[in-house]
Protein backbone atom coordinates (compact mmCIF):
# COMPACT_ATOMS: atom_id res chain seq x y z
CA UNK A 1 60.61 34.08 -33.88
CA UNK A 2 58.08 31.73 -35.12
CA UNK A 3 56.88 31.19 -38.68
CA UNK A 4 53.19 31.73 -36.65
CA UNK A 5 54.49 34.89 -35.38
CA UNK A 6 55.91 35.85 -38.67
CA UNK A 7 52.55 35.24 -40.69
CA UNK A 8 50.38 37.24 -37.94
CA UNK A 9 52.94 40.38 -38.35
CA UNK A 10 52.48 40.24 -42.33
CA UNK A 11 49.14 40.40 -42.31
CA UNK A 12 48.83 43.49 -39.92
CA UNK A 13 50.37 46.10 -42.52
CA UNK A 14 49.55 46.72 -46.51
CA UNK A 15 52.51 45.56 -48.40
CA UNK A 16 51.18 47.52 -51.31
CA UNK A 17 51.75 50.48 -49.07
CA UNK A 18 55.60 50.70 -49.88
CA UNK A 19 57.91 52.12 -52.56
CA UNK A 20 60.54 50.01 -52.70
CA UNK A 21 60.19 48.55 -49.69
CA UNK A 22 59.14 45.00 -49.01
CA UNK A 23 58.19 42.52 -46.63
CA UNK A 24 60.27 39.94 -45.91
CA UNK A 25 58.36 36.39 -46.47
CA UNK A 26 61.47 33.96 -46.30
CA UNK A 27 63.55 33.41 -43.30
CA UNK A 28 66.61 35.97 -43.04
CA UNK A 29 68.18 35.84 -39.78
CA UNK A 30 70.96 38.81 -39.53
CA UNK A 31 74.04 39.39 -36.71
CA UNK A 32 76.03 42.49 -36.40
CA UNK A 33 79.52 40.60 -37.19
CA UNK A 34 81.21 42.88 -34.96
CA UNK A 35 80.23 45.47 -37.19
CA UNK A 36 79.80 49.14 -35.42
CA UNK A 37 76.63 50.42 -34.36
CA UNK A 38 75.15 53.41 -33.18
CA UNK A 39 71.85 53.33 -30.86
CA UNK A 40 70.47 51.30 -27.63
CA UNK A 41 71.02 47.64 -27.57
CA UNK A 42 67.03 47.30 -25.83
CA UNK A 43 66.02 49.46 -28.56
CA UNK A 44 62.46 47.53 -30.24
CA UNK A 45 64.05 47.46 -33.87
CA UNK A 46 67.32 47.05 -35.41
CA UNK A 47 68.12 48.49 -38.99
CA UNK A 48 71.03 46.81 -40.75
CA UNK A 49 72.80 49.16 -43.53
CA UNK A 50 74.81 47.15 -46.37
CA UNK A 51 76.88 49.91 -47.85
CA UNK A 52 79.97 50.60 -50.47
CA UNK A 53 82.10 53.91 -49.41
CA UNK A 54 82.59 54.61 -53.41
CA UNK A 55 78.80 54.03 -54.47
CA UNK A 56 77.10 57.32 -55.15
CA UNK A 57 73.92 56.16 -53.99
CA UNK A 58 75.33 55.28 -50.61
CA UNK A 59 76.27 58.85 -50.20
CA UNK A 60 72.94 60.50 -51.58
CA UNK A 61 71.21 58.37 -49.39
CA UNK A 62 73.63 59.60 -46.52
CA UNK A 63 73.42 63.32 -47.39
CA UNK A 64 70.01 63.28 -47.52
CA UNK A 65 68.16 60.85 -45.38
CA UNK A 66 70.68 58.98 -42.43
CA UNK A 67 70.81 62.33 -40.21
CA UNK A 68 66.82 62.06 -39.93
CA UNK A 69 66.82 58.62 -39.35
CA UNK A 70 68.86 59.12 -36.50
CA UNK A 71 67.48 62.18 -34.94
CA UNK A 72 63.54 60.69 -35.10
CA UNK A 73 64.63 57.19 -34.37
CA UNK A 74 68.15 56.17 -33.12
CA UNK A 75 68.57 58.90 -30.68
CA UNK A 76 65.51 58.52 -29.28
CA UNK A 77 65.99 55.17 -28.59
CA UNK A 78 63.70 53.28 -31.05
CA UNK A 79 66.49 52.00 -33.69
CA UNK A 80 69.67 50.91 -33.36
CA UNK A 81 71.45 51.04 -36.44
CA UNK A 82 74.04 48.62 -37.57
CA UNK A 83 76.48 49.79 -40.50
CA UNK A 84 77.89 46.32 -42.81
CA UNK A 85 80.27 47.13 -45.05
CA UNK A 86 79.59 45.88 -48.52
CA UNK A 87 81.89 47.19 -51.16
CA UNK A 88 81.67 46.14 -54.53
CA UNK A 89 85.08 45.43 -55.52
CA UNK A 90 84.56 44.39 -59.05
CA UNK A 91 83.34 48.31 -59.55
CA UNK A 92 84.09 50.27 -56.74
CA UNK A 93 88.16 49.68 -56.24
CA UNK A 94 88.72 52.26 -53.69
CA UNK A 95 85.76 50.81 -51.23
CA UNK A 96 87.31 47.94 -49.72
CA UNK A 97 90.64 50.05 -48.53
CA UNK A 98 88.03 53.12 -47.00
CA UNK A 99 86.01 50.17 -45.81
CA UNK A 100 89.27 49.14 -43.85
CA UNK A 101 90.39 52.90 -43.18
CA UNK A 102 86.81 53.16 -41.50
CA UNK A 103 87.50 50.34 -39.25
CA UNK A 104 91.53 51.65 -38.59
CA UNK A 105 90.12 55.22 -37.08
CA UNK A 106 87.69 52.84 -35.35
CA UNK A 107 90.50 51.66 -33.02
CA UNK A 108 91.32 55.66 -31.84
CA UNK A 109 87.55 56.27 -31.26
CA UNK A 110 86.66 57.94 -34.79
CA UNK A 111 84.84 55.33 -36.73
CA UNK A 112 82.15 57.04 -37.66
CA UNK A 113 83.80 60.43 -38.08
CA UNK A 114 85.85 57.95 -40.74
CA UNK A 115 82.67 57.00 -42.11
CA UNK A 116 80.81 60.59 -42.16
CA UNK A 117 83.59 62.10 -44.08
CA UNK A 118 84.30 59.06 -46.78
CA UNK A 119 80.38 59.10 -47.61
CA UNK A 120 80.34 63.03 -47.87
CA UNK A 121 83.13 63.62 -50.09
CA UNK A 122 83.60 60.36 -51.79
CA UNK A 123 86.15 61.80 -54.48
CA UNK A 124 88.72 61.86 -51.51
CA UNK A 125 88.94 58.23 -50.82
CA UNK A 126 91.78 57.15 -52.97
CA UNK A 127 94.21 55.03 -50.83
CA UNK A 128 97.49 58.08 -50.83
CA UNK A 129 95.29 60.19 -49.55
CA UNK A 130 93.49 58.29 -46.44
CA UNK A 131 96.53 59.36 -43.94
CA UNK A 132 95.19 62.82 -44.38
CA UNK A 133 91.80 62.01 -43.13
CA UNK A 134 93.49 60.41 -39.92
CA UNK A 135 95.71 63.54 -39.66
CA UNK A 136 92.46 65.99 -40.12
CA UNK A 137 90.52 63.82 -37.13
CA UNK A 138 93.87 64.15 -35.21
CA UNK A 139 95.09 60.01 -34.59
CA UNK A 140 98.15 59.21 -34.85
CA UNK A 141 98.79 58.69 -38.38
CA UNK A 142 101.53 56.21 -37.62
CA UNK A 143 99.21 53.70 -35.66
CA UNK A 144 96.82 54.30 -38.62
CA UNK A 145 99.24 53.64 -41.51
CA UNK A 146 100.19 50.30 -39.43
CA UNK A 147 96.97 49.31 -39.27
CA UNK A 148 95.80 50.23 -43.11
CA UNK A 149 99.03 48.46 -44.58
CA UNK A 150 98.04 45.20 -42.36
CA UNK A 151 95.20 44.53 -44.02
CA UNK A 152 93.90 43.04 -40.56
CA UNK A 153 90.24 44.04 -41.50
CA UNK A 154 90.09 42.67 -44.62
CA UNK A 155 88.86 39.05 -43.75
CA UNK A 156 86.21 41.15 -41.84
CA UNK A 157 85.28 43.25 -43.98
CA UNK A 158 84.75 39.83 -46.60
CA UNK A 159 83.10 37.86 -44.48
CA UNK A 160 80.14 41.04 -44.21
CA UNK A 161 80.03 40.99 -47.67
CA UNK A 162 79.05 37.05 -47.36
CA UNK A 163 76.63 37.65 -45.05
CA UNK A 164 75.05 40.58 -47.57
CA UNK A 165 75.30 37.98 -50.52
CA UNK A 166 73.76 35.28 -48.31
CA UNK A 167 70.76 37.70 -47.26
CA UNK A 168 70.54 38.91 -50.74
CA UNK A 169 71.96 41.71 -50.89
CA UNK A 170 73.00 42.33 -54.79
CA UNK A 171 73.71 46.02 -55.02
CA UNK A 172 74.30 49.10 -52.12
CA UNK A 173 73.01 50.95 -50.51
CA UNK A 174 70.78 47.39 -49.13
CA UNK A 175 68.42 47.84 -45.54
CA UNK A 176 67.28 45.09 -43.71
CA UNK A 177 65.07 45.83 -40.87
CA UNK A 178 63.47 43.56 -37.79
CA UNK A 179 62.76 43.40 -34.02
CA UNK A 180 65.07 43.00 -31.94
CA UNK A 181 65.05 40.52 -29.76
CA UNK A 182 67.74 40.70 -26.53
CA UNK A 183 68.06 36.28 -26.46
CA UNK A 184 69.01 36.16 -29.81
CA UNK A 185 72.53 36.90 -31.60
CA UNK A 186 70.85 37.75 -34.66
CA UNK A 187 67.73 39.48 -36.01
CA UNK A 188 65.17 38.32 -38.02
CA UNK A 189 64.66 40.63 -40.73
CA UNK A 190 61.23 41.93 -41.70
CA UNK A 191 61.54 44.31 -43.96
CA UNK A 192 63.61 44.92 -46.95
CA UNK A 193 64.37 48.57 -48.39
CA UNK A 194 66.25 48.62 -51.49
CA UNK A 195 68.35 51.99 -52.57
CA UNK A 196 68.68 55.32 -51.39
CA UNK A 197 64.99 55.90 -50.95
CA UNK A 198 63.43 59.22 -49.33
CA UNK A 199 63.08 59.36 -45.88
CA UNK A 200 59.30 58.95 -45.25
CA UNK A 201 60.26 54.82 -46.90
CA UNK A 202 62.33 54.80 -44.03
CA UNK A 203 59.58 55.94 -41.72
CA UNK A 204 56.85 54.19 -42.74
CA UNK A 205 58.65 50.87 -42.38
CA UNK A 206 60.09 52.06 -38.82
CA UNK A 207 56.76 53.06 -37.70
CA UNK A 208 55.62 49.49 -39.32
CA UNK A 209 57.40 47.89 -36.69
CA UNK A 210 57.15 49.95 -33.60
CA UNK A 211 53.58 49.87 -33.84
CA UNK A 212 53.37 45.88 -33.49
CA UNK A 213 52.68 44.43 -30.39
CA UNK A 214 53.15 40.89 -29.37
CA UNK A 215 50.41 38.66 -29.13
């Protein structure tokens, strides 16, 4: 995406227009990582979530605004969504062992039944009692209990933070959004939107980008 390209998009929508939510005037290019994602891969933007499994923010803004950003957008085909984990160690102790429990019920198909339940009830997190949350979405406990004591997603799981740090990303929930664009790896982001803001943010900066056309 050219820095031509980049200028001309800018310039087509009111910055002004957004509460907090920003365009994106330096060059952030953003990959998946092998992180999960829901949504098409042709879909015309992607929508990058930087999130902490302990931070109460995460889960307002899951409660109360992810469902309707994927029933208007990524079921319909105009988003796909990628989830980075981000946990903030320093404060958050419990996020970096859901963040790996996630990833664990990822390998028997329920990664984001993992992640819907950590984010709903995040008093339930605590490492003893992760086991029961594989036994609840019925996996085999055992294969999970292998997998959490490994520790074989924690380089992973790191290396996302990195990426969050080196986009700057400084706090959770973080949402980068950009085109997508099917040659490239990794997507230029466009637009920043910082917190658990209401849905219509969300929308308008959505609708920001599905409305450009190339020139």
């Amino acid at each position: 995406m050219s820095a031509v390209f980049l200028a001309l998009f800018l310039i087509r929508g009111p910055h002004a227009g957004y509460a907090q939510s920003s365009d994106i005037r330096e060059e952030i290019l953003i990959g998946a990582g092998g992180a999960p994602s829901i949504g098409e891969k042709t879909a015309k933007v992607t929508m990058f979530e930087f999130s902490d499994y302990q931070c109460p923010l995460c889960s307002q803004y899951f409660n109360w605004t992810m469902k309707q950003v994927m029933d208007e957008y990524v079921k319909t085909g105009k988003v796909k969504y990628v989830f980075r984990d981000f946990p903030l160690e320093s404060i958050h102790p419990l996020a970096l062992k859901a963040a790996e429990a996630a990833h664990c019920g990822g390998e028997q198909g329920k990664y984001w039944e993992m992640h819907d339940r950590f984010l709903r009830n995040q008093m339930s997190i605590g490492i003893d009692v992760l086991p029961l949350h594989a036994q609840t979405l019925a996996l085999d406990v055992s294969k999970f209990r292998q997998c959490l004591d490994s520790g074989k997603y924690t380089a992973q799981i790191r290396e996302s933070v990195a990426d969050g740090k080196k986009a700057g990303v400084r706090g959770t929930p973080s949402f980068f959004l950009g085109l997508t664009n099917s040659n490239e790896p990794k997507v230029r982001a466009l637009i920043y939107v910082d917190g658990a803001q209401p849905y219509a943010v969300f929308k308008e900066a959505i609708d920001k980008l599905l409305s450009f056309t190339w020139p």
